[in-house]
C-alpha atoms as a PDB file:
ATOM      1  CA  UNK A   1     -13.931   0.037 -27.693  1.00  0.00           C
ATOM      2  CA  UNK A   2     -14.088  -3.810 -26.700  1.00  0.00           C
ATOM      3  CA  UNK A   3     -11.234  -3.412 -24.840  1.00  0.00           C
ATOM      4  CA  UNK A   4     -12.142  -0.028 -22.909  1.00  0.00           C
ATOM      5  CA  UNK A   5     -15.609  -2.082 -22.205  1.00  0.00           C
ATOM      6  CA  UNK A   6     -13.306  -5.123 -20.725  1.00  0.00           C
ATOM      7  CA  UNK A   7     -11.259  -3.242 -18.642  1.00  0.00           C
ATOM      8  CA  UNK A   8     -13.993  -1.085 -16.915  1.00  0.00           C
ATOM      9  CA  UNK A   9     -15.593  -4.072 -15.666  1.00  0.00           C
ATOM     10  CA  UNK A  10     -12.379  -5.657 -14.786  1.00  0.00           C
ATOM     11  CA  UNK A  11     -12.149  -2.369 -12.546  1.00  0.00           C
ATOM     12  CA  UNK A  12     -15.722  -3.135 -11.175  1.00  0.00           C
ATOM     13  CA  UNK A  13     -15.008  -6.342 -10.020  1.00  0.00           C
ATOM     14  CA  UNK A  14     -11.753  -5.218  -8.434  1.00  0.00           C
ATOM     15  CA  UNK A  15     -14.087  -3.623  -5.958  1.00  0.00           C
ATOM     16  CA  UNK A  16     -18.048  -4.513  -6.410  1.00  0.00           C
ATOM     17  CA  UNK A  17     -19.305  -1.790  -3.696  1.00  0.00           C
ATOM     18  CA  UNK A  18     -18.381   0.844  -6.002  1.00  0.00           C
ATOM     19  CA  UNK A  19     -18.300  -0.327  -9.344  1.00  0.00           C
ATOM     20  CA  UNK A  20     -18.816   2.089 -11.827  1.00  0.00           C
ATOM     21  CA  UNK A  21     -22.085   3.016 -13.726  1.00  0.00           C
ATOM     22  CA  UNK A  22     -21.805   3.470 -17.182  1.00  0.00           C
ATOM     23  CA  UNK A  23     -25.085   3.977 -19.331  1.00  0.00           C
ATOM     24  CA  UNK A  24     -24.642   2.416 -22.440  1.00  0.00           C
ATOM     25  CA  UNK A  25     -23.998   5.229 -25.201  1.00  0.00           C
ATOM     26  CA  UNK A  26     -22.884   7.400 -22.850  1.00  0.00           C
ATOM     27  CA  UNK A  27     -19.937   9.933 -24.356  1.00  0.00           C
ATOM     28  CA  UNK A  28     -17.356  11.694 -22.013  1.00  0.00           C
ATOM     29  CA  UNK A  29     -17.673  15.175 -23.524  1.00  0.00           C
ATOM     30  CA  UNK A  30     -15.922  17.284 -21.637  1.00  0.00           C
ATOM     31  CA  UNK A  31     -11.830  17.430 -21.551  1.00  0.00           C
ATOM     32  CA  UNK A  32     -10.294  18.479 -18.359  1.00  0.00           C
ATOM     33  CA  UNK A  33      -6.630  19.877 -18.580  1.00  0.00           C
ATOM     34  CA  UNK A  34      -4.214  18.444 -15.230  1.00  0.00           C
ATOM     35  CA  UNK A  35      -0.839  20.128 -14.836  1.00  0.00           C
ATOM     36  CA  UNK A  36       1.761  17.759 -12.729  1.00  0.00           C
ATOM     37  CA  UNK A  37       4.897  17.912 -11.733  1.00  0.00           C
ATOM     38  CA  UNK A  38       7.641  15.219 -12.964  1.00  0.00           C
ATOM     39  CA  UNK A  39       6.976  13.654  -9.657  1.00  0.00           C
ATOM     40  CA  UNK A  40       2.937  13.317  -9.915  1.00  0.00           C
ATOM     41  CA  UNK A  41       3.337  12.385 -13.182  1.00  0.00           C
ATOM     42  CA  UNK A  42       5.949   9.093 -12.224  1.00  0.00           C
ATOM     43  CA  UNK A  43       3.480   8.517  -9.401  1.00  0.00           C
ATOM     44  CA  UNK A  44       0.261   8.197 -12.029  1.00  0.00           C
ATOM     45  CA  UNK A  45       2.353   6.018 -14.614  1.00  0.00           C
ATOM     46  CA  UNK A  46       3.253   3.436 -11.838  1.00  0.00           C
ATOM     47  CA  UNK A  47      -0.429   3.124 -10.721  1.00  0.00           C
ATOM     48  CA  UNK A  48      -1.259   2.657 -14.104  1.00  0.00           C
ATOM     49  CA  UNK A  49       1.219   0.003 -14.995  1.00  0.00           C
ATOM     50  CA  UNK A  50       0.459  -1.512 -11.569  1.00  0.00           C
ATOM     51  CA  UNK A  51      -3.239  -1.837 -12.296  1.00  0.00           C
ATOM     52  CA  UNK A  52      -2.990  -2.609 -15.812  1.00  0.00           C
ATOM     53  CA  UNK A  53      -4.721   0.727 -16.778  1.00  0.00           C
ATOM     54  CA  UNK A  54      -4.833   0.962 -20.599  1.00  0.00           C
ATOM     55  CA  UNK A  55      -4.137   5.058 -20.647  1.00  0.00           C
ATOM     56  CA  UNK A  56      -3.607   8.168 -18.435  1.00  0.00           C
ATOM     57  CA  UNK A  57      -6.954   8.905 -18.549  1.00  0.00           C
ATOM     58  CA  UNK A  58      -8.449   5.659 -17.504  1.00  0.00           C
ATOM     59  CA  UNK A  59      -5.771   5.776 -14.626  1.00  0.00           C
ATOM     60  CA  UNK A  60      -7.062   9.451 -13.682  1.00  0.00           C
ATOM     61  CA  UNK A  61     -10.754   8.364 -13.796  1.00  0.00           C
ATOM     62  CA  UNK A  62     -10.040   5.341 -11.473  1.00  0.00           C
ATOM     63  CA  UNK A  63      -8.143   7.318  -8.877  1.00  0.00           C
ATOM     64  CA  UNK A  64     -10.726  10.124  -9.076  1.00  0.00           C
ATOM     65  CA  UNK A  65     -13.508   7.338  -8.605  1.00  0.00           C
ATOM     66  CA  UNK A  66     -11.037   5.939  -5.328  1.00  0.00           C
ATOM     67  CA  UNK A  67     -10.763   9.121  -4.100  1.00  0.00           C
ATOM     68  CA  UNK A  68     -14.809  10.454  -4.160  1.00  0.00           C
ATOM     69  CA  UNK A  69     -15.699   7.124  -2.573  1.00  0.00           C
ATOM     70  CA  UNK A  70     -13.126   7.760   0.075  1.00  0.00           C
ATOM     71  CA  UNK A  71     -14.686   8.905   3.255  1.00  0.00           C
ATOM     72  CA  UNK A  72     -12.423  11.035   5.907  1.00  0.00           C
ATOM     73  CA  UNK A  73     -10.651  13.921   3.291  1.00  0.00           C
ATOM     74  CA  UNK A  74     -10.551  17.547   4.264  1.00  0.00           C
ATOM     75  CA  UNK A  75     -12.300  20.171   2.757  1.00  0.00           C
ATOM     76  CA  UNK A  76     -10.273  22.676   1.454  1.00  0.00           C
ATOM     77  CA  UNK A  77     -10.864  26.265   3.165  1.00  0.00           C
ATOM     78  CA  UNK A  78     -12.591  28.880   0.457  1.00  0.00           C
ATOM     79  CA  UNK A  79      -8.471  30.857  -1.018  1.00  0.00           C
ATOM     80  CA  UNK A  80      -6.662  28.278  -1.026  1.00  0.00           C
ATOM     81  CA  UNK A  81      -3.954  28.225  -4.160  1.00  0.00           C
ATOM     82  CA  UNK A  82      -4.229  25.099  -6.314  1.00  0.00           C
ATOM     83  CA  UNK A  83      -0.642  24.741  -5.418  1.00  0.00           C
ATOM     84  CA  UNK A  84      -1.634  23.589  -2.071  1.00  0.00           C
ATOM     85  CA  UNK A  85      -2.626  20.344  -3.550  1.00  0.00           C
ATOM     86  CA  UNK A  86      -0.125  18.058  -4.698  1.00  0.00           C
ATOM     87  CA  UNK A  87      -0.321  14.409  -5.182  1.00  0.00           C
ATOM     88  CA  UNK A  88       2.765  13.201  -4.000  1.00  0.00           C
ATOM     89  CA  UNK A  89       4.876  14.622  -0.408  1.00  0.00           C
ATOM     90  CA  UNK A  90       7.145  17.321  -1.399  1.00  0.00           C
ATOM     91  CA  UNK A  91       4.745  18.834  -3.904  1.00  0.00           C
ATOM     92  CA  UNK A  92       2.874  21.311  -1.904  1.00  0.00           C
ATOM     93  CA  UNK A  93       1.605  18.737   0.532  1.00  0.00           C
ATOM     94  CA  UNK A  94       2.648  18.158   4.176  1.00  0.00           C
END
């Protein structure tokens, strides 16, 4: 747990406007299933190894954390297949 502590604010001082906020006690109960393709999947371990990311999970959370403080993404139009989404070019993505 020390070392899950550690790392998250190693990730808040890698950028201090949006460092993370995380109430002490606070339990992530809900599990959230991600199907990727081989490529996605290569392109999440290399961000993790890159950052030092200590699991999958911690490497999803910190991209997902990127991404909602990102300003300028589309918003997807109401139909559109999950397929349309894909991380990486050549996965559903133009």
């Amino acid at each position: 747990m020390n070392f899950r502590l550690n790392t998250v604010r190693n990730i808040a001082t890698m950028n201090p406007k949006s460092s993370p906020k995380i109430k002490k006690g606070e339990k992530r109960l809900t599990r959230l299933q991600v199907m990727l393709s081989a490529g996605e999947l290569t392109a999440l371990d290399n961000f993790r190894f890159e950052k030092r990311m200590p699991s999958r999970a911690s490497a999803i959370r910190e991209i997902l954390r990127r991404g909602l403080d990102a300003d300028g993404f589309n918003v997807a139009n109401a139909g559109t297949p999950s397929k349309a989404f894909g991380v990486i070019k050549g996965d559903g993505r133009s």
